[in-house]
N, C-alpha and C. Protein backbone atom coordinates (compact mmCIF):
# COMPACT_ATOMS: atom_id res chain seq x y z
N UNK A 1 0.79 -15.99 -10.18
CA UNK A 1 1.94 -15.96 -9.29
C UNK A 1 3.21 -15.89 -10.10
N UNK A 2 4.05 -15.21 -9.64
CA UNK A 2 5.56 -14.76 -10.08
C UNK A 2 6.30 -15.99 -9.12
N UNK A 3 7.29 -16.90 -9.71
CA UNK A 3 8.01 -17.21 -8.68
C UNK A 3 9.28 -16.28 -9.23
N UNK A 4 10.39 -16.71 -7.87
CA UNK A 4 11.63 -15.84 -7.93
C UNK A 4 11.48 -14.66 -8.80
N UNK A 5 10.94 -13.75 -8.76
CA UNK A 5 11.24 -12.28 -10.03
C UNK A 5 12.44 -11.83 -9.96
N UNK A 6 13.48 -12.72 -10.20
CA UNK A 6 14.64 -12.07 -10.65
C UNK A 6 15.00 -11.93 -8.86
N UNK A 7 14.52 -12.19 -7.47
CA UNK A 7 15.65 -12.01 -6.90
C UNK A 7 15.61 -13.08 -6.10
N UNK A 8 16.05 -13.30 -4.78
CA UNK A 8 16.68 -14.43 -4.05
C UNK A 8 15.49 -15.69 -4.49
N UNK A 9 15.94 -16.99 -4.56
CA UNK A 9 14.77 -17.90 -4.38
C UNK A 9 14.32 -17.75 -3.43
N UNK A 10 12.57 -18.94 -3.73
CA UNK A 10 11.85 -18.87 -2.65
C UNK A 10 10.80 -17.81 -2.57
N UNK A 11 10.99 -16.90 -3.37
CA UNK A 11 9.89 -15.58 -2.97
C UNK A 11 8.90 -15.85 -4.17
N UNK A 12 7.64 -15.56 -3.93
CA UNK A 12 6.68 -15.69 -4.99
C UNK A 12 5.94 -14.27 -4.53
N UNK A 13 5.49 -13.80 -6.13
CA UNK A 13 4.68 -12.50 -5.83
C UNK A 13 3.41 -12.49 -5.84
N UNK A 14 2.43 -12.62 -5.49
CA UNK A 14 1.00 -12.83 -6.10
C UNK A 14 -0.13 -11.34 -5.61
N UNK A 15 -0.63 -11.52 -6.27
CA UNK A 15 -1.93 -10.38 -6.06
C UNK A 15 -2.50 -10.79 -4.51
N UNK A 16 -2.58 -9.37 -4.01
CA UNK A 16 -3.46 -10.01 -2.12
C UNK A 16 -4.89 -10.51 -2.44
N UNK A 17 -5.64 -10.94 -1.41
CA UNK A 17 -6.97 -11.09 -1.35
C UNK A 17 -7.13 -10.33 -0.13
N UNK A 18 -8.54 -10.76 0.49
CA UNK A 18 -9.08 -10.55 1.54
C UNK A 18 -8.83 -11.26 2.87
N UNK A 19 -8.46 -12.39 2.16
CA UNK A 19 -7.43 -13.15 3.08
C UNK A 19 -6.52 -13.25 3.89
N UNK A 20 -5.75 -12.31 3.07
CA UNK A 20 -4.49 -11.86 3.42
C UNK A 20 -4.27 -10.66 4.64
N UNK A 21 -5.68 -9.64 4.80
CA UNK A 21 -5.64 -8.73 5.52
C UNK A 21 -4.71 -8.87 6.90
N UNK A 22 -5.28 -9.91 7.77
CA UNK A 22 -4.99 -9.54 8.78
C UNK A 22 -3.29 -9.93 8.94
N UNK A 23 -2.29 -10.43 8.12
CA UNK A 23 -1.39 -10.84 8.19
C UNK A 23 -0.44 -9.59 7.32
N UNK A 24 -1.37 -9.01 6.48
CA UNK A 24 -0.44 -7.32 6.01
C UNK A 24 -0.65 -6.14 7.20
N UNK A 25 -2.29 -6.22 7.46
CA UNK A 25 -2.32 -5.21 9.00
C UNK A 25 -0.90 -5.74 9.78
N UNK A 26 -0.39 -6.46 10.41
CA UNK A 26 0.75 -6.83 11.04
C UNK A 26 1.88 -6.93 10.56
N UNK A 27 1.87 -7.06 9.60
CA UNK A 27 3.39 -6.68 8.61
C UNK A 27 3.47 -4.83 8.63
N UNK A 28 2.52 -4.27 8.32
CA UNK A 28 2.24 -2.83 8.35
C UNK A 28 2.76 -2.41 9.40
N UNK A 29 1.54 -2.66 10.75
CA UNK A 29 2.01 -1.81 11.82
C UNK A 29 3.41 -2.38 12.71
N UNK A 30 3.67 -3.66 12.34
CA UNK A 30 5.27 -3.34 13.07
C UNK A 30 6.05 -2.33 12.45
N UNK A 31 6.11 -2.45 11.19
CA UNK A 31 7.19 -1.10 10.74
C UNK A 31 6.40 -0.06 10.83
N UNK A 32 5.14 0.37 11.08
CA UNK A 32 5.03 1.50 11.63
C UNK A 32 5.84 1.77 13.08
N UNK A 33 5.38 0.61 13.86
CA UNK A 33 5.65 0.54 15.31
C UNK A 33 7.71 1.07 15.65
N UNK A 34 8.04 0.37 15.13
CA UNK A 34 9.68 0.41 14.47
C UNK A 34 9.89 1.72 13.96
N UNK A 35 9.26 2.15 13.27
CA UNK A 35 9.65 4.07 13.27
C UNK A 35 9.34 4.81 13.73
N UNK A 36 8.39 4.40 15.04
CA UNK A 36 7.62 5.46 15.88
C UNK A 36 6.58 6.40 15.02
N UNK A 37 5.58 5.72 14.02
CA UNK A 37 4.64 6.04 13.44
C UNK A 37 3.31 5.46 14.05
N UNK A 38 2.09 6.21 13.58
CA UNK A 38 1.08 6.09 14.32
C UNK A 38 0.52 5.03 14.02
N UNK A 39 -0.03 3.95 14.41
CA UNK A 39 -0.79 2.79 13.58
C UNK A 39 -2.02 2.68 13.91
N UNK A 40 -2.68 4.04 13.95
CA UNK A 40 -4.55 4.29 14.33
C UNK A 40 -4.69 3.48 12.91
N UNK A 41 -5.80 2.89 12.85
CA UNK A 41 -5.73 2.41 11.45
C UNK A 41 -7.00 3.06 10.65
N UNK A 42 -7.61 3.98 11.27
CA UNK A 42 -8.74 4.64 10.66
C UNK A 42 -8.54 5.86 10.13
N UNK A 43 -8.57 7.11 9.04
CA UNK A 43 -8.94 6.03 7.72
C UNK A 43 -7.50 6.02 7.00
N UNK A 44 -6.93 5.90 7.42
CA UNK A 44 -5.25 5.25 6.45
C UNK A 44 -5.60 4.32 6.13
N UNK A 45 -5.97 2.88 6.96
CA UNK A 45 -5.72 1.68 6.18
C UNK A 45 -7.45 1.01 6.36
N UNK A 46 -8.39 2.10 5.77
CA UNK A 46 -9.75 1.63 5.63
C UNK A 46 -9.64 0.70 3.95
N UNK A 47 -8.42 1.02 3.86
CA UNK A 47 -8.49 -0.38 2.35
C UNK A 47 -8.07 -1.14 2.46
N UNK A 48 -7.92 -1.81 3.38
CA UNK A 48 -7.47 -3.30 4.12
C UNK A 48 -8.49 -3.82 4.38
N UNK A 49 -9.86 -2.79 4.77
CA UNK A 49 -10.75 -3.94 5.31
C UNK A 49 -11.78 -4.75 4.25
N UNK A 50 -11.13 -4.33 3.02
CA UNK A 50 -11.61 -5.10 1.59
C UNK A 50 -10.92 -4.37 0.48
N UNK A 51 -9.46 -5.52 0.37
CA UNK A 51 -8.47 -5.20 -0.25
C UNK A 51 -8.82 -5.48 -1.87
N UNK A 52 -9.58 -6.71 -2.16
CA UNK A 52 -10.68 -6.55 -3.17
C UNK A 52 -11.07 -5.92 -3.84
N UNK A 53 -12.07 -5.39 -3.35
CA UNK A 53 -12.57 -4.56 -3.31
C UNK A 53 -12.02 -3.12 -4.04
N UNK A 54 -11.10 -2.82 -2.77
CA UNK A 54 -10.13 -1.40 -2.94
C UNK A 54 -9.20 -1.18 -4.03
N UNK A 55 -9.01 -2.25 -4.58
CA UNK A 55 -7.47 -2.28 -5.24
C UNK A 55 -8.15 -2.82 -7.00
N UNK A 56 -7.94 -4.00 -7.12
CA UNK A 56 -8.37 -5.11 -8.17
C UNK A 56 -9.91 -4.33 -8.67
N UNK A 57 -11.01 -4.54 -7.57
CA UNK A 57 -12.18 -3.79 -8.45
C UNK A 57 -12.73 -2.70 -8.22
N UNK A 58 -11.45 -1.77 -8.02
CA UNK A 58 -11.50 -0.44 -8.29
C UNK A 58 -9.83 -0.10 -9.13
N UNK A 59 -10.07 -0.56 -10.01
CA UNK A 59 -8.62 0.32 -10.88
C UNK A 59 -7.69 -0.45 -10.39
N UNK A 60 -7.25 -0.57 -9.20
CA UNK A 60 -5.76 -0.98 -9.02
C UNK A 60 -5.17 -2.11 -8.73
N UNK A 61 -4.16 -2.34 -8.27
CA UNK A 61 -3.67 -3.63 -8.18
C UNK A 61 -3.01 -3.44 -6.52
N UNK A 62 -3.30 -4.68 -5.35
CA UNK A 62 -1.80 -5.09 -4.98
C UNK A 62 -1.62 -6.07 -4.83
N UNK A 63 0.13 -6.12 -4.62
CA UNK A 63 0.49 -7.26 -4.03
C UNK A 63 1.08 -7.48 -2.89
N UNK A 64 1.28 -9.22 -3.11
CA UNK A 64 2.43 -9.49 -1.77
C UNK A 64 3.65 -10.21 -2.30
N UNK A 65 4.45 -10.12 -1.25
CA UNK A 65 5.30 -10.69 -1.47
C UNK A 65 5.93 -12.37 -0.18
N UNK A 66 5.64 -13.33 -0.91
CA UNK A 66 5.64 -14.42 0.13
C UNK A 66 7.25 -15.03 0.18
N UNK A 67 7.68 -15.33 0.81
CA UNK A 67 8.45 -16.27 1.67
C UNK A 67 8.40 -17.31 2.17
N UNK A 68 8.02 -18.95 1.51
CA UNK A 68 7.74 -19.94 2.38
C UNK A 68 6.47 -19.32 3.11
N UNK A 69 5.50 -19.14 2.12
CA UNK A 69 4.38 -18.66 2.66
C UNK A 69 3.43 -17.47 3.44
N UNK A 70 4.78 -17.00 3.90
CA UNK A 70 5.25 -16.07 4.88
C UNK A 70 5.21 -14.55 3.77
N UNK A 71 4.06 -13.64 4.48
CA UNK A 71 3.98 -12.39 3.74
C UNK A 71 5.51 -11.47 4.53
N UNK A 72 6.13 -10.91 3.10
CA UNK A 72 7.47 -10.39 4.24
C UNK A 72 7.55 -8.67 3.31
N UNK A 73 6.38 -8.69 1.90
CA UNK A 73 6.59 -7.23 1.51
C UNK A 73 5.06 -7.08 0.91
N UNK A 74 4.68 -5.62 0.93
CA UNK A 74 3.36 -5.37 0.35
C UNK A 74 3.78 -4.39 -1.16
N UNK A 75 2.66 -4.31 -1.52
CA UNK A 75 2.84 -3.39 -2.40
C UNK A 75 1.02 -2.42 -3.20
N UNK A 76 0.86 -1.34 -2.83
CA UNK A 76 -0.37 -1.30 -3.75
C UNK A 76 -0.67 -0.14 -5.02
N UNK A 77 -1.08 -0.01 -5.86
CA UNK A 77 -1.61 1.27 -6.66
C UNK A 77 -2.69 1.02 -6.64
N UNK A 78 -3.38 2.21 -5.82
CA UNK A 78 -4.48 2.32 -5.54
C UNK A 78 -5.29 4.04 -6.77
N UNK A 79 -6.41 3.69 -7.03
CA UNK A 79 -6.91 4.82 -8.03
C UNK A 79 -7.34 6.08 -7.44
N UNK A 80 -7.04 7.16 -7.89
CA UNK A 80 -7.47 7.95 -7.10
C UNK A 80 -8.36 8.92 -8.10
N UNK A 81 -8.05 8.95 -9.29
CA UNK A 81 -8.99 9.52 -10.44
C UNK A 81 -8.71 8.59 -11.45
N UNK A 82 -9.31 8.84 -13.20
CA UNK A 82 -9.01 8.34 -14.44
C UNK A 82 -7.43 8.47 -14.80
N UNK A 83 -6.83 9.29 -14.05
CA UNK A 83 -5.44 9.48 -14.51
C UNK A 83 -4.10 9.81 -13.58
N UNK A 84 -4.80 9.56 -12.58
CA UNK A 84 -3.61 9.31 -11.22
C UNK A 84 -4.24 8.10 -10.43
N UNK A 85 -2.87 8.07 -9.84
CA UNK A 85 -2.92 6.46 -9.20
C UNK A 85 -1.82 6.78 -7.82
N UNK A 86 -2.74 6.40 -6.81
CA UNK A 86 -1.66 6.31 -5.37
C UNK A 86 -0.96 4.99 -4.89
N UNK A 87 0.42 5.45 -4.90
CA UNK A 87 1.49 4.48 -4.06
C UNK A 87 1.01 3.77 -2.74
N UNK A 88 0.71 2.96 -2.55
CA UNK A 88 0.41 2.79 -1.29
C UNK A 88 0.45 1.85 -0.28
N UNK A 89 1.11 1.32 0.87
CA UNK A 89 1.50 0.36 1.40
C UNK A 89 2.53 -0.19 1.42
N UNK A 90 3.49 0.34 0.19
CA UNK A 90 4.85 -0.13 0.28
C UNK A 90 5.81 -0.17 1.38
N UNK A 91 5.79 -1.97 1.76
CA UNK A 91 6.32 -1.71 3.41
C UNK A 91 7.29 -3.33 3.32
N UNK A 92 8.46 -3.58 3.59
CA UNK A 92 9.10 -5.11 3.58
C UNK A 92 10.13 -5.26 5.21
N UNK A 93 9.46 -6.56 5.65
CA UNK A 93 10.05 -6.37 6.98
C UNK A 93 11.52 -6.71 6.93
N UNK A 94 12.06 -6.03 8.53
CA UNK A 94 13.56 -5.52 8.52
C UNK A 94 14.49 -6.92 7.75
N UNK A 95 13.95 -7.79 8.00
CA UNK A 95 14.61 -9.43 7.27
C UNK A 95 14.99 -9.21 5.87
N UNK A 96 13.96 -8.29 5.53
CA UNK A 96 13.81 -8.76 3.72
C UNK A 96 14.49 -7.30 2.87
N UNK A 97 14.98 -6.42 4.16
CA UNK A 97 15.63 -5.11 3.57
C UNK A 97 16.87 -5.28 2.78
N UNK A 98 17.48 -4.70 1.87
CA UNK A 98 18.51 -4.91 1.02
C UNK A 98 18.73 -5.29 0.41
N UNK A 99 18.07 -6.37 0.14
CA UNK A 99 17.47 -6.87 -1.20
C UNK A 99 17.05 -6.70 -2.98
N UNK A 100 17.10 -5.39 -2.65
CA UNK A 100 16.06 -5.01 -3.94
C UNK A 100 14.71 -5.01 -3.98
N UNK A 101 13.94 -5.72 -3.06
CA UNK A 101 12.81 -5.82 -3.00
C UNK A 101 12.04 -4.47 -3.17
N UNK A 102 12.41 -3.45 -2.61
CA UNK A 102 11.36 -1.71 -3.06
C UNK A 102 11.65 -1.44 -4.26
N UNK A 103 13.06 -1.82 -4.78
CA UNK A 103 13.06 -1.46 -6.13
C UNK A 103 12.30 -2.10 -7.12
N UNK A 104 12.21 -3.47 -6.90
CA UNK A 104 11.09 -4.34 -7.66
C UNK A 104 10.29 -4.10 -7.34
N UNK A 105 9.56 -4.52 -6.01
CA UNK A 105 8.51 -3.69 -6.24
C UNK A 105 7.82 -2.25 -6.41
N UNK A 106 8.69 -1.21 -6.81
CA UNK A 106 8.25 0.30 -7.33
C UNK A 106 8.34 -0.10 -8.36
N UNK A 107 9.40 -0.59 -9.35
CA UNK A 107 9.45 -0.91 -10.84
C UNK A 107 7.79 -1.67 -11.45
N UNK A 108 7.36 -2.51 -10.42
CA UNK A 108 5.93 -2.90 -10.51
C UNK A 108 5.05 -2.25 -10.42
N UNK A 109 5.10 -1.58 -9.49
CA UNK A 109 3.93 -0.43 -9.34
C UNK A 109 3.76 0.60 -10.57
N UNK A 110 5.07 1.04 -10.99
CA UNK A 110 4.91 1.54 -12.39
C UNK A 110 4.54 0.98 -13.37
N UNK A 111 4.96 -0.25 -13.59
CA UNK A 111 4.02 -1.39 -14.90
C UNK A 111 2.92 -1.60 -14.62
N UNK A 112 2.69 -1.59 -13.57
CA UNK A 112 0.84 -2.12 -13.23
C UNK A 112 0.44 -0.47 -13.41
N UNK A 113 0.87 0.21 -13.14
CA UNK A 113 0.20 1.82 -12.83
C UNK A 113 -0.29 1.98 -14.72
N UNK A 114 1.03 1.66 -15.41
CA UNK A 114 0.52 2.50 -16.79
C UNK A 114 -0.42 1.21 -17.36
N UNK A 115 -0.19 -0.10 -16.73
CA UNK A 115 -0.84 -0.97 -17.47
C UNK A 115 -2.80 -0.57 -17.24
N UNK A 116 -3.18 -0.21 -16.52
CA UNK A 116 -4.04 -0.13 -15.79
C UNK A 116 -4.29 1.50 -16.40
N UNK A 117 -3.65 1.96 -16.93
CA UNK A 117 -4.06 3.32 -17.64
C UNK A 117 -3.65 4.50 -17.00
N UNK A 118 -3.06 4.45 -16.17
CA UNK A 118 -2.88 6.01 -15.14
C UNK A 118 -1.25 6.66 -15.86
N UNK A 119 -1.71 7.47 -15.51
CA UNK A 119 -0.41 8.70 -16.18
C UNK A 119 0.59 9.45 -14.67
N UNK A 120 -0.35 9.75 -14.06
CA UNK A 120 0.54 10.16 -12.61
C UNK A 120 0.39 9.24 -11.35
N UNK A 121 1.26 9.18 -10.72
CA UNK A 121 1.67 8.36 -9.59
C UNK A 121 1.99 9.47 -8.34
N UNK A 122 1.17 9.48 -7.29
CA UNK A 122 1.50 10.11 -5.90
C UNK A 122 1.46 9.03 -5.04
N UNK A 123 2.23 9.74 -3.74
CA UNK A 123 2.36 8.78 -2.81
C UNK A 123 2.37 10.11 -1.17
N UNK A 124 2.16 9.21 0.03
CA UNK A 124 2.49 9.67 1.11
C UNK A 124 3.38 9.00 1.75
N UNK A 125 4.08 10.08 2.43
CA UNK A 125 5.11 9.09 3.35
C UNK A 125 5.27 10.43 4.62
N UNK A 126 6.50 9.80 5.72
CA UNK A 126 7.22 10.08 6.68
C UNK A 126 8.15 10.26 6.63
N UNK A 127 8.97 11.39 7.43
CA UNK A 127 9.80 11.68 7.35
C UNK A 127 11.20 10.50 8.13
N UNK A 128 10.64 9.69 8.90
CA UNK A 128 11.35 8.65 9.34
C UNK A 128 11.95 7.44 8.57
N UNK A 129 11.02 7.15 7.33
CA UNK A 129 11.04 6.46 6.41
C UNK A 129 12.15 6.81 5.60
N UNK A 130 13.35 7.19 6.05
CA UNK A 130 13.94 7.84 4.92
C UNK A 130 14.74 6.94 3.66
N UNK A 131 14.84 5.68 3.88
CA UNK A 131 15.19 4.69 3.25
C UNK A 131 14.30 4.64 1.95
N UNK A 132 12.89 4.73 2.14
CA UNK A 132 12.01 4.80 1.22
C UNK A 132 12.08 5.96 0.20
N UNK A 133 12.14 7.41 1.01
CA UNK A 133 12.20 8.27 0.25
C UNK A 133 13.40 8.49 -0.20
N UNK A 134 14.38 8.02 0.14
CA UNK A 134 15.64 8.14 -0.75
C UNK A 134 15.21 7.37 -2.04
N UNK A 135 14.34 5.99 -2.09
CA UNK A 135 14.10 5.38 -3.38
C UNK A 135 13.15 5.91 -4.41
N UNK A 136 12.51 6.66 -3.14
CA UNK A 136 11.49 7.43 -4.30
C UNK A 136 12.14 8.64 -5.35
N UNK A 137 13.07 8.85 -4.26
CA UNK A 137 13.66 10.47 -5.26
C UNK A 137 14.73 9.54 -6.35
N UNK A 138 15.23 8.79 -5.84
CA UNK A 138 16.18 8.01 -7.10
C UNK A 138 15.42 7.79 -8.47
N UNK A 139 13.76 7.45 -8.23
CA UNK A 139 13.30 6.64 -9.18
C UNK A 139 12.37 8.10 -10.31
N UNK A 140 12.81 9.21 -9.53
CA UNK A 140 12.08 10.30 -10.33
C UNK A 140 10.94 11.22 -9.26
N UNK A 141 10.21 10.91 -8.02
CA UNK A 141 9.55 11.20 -6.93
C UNK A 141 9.38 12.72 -7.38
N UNK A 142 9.06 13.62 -7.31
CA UNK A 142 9.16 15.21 -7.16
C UNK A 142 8.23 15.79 -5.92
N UNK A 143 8.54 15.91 -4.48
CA UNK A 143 7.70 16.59 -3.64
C UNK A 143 6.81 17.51 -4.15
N UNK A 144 5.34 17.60 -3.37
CA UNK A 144 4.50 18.02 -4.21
C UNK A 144 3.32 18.41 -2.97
N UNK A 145 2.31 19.44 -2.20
CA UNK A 145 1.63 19.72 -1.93
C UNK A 145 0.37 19.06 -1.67
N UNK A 146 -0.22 18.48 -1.83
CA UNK A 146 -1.50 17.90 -1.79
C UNK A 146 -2.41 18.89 -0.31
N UNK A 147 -3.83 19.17 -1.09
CA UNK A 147 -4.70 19.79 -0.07
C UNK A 147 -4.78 18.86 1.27
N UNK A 148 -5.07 17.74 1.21
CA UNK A 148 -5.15 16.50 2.46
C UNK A 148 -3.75 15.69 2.62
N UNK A 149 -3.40 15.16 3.35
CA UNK A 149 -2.57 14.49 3.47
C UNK A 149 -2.84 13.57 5.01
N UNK A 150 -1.79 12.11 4.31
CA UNK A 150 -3.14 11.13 6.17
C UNK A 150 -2.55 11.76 7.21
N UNK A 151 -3.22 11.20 8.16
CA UNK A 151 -2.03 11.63 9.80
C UNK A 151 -0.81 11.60 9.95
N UNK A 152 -0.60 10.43 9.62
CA UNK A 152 0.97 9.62 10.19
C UNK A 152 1.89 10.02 8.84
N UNK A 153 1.59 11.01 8.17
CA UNK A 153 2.67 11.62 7.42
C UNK A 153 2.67 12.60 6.95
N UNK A 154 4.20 12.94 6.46
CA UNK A 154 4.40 14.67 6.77
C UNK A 154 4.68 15.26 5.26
N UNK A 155 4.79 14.58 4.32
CA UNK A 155 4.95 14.36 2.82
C UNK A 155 4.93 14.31 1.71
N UNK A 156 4.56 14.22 0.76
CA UNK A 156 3.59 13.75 -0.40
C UNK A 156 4.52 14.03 -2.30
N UNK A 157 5.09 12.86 -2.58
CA UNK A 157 5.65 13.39 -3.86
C UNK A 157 4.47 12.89 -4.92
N UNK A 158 4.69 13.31 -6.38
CA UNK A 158 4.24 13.01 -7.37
C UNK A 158 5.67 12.57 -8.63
N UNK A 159 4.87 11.32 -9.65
CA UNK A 159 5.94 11.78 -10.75
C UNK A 159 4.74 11.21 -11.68
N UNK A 160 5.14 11.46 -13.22
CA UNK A 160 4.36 11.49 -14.17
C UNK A 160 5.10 9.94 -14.34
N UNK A 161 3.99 8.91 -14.81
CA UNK A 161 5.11 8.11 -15.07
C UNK A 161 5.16 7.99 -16.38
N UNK A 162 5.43 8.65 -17.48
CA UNK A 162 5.78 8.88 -18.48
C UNK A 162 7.48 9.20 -18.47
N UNK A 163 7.85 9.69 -17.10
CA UNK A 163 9.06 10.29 -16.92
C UNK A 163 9.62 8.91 -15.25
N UNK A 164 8.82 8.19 -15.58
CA UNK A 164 9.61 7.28 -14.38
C UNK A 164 10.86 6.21 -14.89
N UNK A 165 12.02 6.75 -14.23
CA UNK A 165 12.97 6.11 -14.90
C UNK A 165 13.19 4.77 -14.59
N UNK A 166 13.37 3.67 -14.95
CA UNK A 166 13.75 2.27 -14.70
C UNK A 166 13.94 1.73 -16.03
């Protein structure tokens, strides 16, 4: 556990469990719900139902972010080959916006991404989200094609993180 990382007290960061699912499913789909995004949860968030599993013993890492206990931001890099790694879940409710909190946690996702060995970083998003993707293009993001892309988004950047600036 991280306490305070450098921003407001009170927040501690720790790695999720399985535990944690059903209290990030609901942190998730309100801000889906809040941008008028879809919150089918099949298969977008089939790595919730063993976050374990999905993340930690497969390549990647996530986290949370607590509040007096209280989950209020997610965060995941999830593996998608030996040398890319997907953004994924990055979501902090409307309370905890302005903060810095996406910037810390993207700045994390990049330390855990190269710590963990990966060289490229993709992500999906929405076009409603635009708060997000304004942070993504700040931090280096480059829109990018992908053959699949999930439902509930219209999107998809890449950056090398060799070239991720922070």
């Amino acid at each position: 556990m991280l306490e305070n990382p450098g921003l407001k007290p009170g927040l501690t960061l720790r790695p999720a469990t399985n535990a944690d699912s059903a209290a990030i499913r609901t942190l998730i789909f309100n801000i889906l719900r809040e941008y008028s995004l879809s919150t089918c949860a099949a298969p977008t968030d089939k790595d919730l139902d063993d976050i374990e599993r999905s993340y930690a013993g497969n390549q990647g890492y996530f986290a949370v972010l607590e509040e007096v206990g209280r989950i209020i931001a997610t965060m995941g890099v999830y593996r998608i080959s030996s040398e890319t790694c997907e953004l994924r879940k990055m979501y902090a409710e409307p309370a905890a916006r302005g903060q810095g909190l996406g910037k810390y946690l993207l700045k994390l996702a990049f330390s855990k991404a190269r710590e963990l060995g990966y060289q490229r970083m993709v992500l999906e998003t929405a076009t409603p989200l635009r708060e997000a993707i304004g942070l993504y293009k700040k931090y280096g993001f480059k829109e990018y094609h992908p053959e699949l892309i999930s439902p509930r988004c219209d999107q998809a950047y890449e950056l090398m993180l060799d070239q991720a600036e922070y």
